[in-house]
N, C-alpha and C. Protein backbone atom coordinates (compact mmCIF):
# COMPACT_ATOMS: atom_id res chain seq x y z
N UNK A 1 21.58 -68.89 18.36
CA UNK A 1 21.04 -68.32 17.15
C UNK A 1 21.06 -69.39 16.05
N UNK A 2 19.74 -69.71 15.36
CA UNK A 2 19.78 -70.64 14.06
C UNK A 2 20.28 -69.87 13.35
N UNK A 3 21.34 -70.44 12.59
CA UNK A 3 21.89 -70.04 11.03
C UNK A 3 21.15 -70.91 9.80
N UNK A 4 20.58 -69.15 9.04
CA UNK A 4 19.90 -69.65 8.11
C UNK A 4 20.86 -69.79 6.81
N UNK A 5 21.17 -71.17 6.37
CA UNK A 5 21.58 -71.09 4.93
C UNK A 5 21.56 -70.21 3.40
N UNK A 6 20.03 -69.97 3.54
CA UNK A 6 20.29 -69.15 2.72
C UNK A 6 20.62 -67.69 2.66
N UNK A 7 20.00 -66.90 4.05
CA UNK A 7 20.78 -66.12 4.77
C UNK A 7 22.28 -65.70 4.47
N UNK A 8 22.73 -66.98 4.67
CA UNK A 8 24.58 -66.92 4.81
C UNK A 8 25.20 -67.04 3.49
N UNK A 9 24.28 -67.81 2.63
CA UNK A 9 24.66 -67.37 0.60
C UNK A 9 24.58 -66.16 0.52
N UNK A 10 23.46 -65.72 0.58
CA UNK A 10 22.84 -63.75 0.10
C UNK A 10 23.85 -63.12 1.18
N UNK A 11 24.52 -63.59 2.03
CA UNK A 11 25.35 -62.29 2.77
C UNK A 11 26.75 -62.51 2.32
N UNK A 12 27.34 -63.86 1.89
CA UNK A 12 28.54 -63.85 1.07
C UNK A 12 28.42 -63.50 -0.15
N UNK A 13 27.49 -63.55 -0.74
CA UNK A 13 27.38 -62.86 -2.61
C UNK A 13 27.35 -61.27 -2.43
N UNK A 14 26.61 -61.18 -1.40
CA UNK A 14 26.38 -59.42 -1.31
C UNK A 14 28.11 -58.96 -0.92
N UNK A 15 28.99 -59.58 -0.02
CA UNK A 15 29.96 -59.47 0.54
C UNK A 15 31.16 -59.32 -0.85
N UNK A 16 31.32 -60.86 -1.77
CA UNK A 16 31.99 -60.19 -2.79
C UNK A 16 31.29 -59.70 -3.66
N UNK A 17 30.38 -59.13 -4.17
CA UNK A 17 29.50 -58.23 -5.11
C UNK A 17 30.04 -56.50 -4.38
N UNK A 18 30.28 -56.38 -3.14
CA UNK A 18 30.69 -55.14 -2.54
C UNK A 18 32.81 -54.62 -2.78
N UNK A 19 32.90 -56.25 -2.75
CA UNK A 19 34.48 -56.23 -2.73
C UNK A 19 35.35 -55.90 -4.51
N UNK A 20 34.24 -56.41 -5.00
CA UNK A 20 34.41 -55.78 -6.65
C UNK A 20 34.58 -54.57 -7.11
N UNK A 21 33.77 -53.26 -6.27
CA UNK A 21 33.62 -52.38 -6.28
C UNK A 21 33.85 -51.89 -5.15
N UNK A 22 34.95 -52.09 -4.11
CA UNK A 22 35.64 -51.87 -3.13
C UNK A 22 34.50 -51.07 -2.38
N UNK A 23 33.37 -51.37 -2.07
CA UNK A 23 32.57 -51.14 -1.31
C UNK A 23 31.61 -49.51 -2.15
N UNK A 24 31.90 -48.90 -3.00
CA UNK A 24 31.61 -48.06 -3.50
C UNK A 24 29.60 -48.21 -3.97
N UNK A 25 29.05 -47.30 -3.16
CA UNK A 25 27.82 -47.84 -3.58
C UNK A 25 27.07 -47.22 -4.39
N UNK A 26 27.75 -46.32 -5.11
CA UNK A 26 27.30 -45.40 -6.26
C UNK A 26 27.82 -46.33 -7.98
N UNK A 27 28.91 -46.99 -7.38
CA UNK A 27 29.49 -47.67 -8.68
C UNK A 27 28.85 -49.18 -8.60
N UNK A 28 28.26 -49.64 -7.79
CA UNK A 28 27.25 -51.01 -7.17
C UNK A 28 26.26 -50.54 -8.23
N UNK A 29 25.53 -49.16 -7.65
CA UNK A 29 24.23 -49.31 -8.68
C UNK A 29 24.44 -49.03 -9.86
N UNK A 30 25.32 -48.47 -10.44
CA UNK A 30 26.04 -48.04 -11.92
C UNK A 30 25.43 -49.62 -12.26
N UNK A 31 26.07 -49.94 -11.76
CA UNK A 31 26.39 -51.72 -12.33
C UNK A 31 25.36 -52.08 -12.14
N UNK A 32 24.54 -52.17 -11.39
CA UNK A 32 23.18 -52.58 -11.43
C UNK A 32 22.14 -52.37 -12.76
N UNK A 33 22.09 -50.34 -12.75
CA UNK A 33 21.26 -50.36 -13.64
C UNK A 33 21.54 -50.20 -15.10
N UNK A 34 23.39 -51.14 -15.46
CA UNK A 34 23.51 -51.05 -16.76
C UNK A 34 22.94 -52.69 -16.96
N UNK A 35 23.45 -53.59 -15.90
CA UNK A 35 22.92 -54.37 -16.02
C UNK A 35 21.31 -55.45 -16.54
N UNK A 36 20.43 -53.96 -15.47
CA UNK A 36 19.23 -54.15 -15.69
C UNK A 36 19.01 -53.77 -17.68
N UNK A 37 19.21 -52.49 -17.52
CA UNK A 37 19.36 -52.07 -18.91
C UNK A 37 19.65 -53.37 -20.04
N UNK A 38 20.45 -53.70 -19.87
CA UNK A 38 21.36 -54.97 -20.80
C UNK A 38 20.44 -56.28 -20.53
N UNK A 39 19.63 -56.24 -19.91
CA UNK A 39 18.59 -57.09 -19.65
C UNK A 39 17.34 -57.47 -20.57
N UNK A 40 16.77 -58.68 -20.65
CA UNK A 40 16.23 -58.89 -21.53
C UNK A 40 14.50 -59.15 -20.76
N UNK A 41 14.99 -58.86 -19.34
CA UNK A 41 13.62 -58.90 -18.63
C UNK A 41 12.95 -57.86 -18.62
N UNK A 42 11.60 -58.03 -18.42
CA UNK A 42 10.78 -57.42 -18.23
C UNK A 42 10.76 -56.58 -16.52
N UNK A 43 10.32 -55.46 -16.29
CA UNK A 43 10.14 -54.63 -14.55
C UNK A 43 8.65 -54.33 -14.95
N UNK A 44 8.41 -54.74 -13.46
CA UNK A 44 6.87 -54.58 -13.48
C UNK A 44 7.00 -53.58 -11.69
N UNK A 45 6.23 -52.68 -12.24
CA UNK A 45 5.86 -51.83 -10.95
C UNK A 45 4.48 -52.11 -10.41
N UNK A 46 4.93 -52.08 -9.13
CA UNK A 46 3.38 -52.42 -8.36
C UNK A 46 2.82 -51.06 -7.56
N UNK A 47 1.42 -51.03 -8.14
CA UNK A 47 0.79 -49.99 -7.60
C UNK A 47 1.19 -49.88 -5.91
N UNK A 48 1.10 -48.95 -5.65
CA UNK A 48 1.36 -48.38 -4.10
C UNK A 48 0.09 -49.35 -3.09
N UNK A 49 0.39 -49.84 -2.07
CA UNK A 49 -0.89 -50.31 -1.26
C UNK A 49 -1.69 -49.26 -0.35
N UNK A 50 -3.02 -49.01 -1.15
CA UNK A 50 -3.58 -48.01 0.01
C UNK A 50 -3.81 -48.41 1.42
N UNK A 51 -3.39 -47.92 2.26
CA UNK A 51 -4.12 -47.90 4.03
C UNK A 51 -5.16 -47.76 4.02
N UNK A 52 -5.83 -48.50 4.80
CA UNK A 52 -7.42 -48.37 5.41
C UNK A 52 -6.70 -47.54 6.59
N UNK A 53 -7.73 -46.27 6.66
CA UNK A 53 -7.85 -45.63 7.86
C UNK A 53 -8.36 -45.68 8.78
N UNK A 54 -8.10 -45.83 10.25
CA UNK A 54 -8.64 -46.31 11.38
C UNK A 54 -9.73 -45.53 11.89
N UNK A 55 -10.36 -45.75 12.03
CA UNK A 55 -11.70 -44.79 13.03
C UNK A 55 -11.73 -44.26 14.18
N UNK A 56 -11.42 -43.20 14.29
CA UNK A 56 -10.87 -42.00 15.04
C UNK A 56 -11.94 -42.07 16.35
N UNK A 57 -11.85 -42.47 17.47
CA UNK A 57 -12.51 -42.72 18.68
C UNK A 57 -11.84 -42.29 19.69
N UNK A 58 -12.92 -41.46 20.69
CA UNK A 58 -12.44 -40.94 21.91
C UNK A 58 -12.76 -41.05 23.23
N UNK A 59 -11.53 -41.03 24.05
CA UNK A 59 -12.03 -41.80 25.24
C UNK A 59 -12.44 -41.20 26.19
N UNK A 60 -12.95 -39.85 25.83
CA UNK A 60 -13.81 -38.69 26.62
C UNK A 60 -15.32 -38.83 26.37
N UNK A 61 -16.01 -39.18 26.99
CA UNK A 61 -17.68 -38.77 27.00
C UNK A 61 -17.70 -37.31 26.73
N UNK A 62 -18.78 -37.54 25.38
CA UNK A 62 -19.28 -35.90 25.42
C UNK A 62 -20.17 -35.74 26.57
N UNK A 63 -20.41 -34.41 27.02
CA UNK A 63 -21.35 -33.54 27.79
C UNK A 63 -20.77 -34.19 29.07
């Protein structure tokens, strides 16, 4: 298995970011969205992506 570097940063930050809040993932997002809140950035929502619908074909001959 290649070990990806950055992989192995984002899984030790996520690791103590969990150990702060003794794994609690209701008090994770507390902290998240006071954070965001306390933030001076901007959130941009992205419209939903519509599906193209496939064309419904059958593998029965009529008549």
């Amino acid at each position: 298995m290649i070990l990806d570097p950055v992989l192995s940063e984002v899984r030790r930050v996520r690791e103590q970011y969990a150990l702060q809040f003794h794994g609690d993932i209701r008090a994770m997002m507390e902290d998240l969205r006071r954070r965001h809140a306390a933030s001076d950035r901007k959130s941009v929502s992205l419209e939903p992506k519509l599906r193209r619908e496939k064309a419904v074909t059958s593998s029965h001959d009529e008549g």
